[in-house]
Structure formats: C-alpha cells, structure tokens
N, C-alpha and C. Protein backbone atom coordinates (compact mmCIF):
# COMPACT_ATOMS: atom_id res chain seq x y z
N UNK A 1 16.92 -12.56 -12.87
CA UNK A 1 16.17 -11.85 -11.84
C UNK A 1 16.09 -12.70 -10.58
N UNK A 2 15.47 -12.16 -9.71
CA UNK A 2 15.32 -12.76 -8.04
C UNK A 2 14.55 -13.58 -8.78
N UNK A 3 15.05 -15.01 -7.76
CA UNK A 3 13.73 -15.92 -7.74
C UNK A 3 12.48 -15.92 -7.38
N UNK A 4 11.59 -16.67 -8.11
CA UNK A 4 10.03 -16.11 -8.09
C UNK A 4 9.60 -14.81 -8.76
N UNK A 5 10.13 -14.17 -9.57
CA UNK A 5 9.91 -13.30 -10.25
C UNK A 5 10.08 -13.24 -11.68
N UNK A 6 8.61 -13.48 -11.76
CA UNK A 6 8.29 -14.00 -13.67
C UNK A 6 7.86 -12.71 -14.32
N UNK A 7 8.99 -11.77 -15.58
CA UNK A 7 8.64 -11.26 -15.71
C UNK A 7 7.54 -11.16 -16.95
N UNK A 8 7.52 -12.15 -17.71
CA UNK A 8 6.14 -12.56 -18.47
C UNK A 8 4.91 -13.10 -17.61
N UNK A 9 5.02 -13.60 -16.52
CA UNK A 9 3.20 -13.59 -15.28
C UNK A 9 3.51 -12.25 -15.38
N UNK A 10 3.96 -11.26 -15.14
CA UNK A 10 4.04 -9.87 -14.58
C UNK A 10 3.37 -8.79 -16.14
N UNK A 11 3.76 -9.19 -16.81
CA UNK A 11 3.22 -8.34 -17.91
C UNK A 11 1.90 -9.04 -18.69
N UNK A 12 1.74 -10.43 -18.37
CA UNK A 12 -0.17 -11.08 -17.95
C UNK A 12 -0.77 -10.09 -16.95
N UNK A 13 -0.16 -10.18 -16.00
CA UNK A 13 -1.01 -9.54 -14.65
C UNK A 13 -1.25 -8.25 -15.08
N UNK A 14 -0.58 -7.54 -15.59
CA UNK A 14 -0.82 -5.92 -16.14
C UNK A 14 -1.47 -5.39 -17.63
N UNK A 15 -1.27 -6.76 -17.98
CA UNK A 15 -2.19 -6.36 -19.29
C UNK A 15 -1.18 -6.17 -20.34
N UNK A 16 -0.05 -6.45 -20.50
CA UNK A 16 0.94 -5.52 -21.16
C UNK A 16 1.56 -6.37 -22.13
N UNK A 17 1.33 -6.40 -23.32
CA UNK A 17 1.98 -7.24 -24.45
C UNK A 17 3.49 -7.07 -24.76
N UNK A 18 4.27 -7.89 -24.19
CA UNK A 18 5.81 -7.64 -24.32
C UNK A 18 6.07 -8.27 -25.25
N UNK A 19 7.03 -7.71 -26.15
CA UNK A 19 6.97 -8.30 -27.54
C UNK A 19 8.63 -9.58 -27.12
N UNK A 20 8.75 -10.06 -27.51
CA UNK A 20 10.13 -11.13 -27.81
C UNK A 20 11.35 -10.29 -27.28
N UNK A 21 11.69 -9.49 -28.55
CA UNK A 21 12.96 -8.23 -28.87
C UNK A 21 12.86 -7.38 -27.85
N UNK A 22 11.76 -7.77 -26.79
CA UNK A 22 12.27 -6.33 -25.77
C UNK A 22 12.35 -7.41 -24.44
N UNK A 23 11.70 -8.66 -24.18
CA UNK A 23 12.20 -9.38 -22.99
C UNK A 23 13.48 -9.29 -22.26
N UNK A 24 14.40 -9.63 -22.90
CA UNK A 24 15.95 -9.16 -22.64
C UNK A 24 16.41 -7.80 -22.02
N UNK A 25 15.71 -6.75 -22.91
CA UNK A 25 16.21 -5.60 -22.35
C UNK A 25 15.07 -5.36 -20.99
N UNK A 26 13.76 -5.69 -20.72
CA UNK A 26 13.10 -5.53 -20.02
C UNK A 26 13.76 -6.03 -18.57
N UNK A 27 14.04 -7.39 -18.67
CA UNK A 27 14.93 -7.86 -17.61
C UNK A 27 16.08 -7.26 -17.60
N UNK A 28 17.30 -7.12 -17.92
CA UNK A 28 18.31 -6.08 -17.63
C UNK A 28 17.63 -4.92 -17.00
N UNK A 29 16.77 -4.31 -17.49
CA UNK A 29 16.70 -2.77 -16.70
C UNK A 29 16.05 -3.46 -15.38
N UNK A 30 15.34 -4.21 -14.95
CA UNK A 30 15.05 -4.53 -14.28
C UNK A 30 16.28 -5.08 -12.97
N UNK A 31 17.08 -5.36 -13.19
CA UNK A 31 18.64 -6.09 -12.78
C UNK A 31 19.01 -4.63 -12.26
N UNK A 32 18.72 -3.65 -13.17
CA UNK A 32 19.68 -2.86 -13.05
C UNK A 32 19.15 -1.10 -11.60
N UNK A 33 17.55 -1.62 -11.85
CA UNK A 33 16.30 -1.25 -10.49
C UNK A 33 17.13 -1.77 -9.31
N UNK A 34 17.23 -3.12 -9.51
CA UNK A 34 17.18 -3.45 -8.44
C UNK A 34 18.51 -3.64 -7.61
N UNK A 35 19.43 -3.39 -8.37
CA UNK A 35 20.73 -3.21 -7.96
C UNK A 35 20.98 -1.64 -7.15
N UNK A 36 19.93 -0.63 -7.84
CA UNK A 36 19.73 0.35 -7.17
C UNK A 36 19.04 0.33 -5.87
N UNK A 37 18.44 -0.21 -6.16
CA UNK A 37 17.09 -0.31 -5.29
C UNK A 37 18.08 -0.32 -3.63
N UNK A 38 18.58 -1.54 -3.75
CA UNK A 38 19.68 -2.44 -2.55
C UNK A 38 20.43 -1.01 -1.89
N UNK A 39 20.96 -0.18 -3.31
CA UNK A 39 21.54 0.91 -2.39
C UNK A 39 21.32 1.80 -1.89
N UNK A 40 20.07 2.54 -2.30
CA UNK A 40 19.20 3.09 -1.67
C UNK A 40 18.47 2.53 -0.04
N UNK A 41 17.79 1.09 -0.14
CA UNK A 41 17.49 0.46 0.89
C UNK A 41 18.61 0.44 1.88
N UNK A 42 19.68 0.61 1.51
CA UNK A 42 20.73 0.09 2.70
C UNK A 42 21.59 1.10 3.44
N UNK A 43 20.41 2.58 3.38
CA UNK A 43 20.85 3.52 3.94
C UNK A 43 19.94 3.82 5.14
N UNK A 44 20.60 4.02 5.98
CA UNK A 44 19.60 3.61 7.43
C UNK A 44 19.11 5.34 7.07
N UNK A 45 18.42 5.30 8.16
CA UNK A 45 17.83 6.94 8.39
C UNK A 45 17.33 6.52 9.89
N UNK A 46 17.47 7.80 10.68
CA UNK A 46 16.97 8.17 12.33
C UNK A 46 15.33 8.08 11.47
N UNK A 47 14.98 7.72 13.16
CA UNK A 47 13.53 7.55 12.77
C UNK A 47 12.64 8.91 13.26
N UNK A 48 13.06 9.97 13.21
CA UNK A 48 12.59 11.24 13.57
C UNK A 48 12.92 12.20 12.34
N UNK A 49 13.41 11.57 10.93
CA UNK A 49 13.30 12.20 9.99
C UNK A 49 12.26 12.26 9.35
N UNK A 50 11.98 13.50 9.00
CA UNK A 50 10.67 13.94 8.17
C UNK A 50 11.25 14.37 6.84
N UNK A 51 10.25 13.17 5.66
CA UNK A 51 9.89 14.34 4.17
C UNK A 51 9.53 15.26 4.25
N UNK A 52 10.74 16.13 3.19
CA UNK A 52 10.78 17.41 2.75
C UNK A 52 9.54 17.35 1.91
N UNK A 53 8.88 18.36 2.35
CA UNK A 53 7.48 18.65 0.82
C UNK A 53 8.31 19.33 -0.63
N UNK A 54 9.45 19.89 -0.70
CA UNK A 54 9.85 19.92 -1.79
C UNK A 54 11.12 19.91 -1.94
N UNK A 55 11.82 18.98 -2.87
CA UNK A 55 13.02 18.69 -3.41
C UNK A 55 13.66 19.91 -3.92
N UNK A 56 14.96 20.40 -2.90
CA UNK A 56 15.58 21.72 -3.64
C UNK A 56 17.00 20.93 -3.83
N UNK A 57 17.49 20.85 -5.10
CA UNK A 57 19.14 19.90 -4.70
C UNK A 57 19.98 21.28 -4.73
C-alpha cells in the first residue's frame, strides 16, 4: 500500500477485528481501490458540470 497507510492502525481506529487470513486479501482489494481510484481521479471534468440526481446508464 501507499506509504503511511497502516492497514491494522486503520481497523484499531474503526473498531474492526481483522482476523490474520483476511489481512492479505484486505490489502489487495485495497491495491486494487486504489488503482481505480487514480483512474477515475484522472479524468478532468469542465467546471460547469452538474450531478445528475439520477443515474440512467
């Protein structure tokens, strides 16, 4: 993961008992957020676009 990002402080901070057998997969999906994340973020938009109140695809 990015540096500075502990994902056992993170499941202290939330209360959330992560067991051993799921650390691994917890971080991967996490890898895998944030790989999204980047491509989503790296789509500009005009700044005179407005949210749609409802999603028609």
């Amino acid at each position: 993961m990015e540096e500075g990002f502990d994902v056992d402080l993170m499941a202290l901070l939330m209360d959330l008992r992560l067991r051993d057998e799921y650390r691994d997969g917890v971080v991967a999906n996490f890898e895998r957020i944030k790989a999204t994340a980047r491509i989503v973020n790296s789509f500009e938009l005009p700044d005179d676009v407005e949210a749609a109140p409802i999603f028609e695809p």
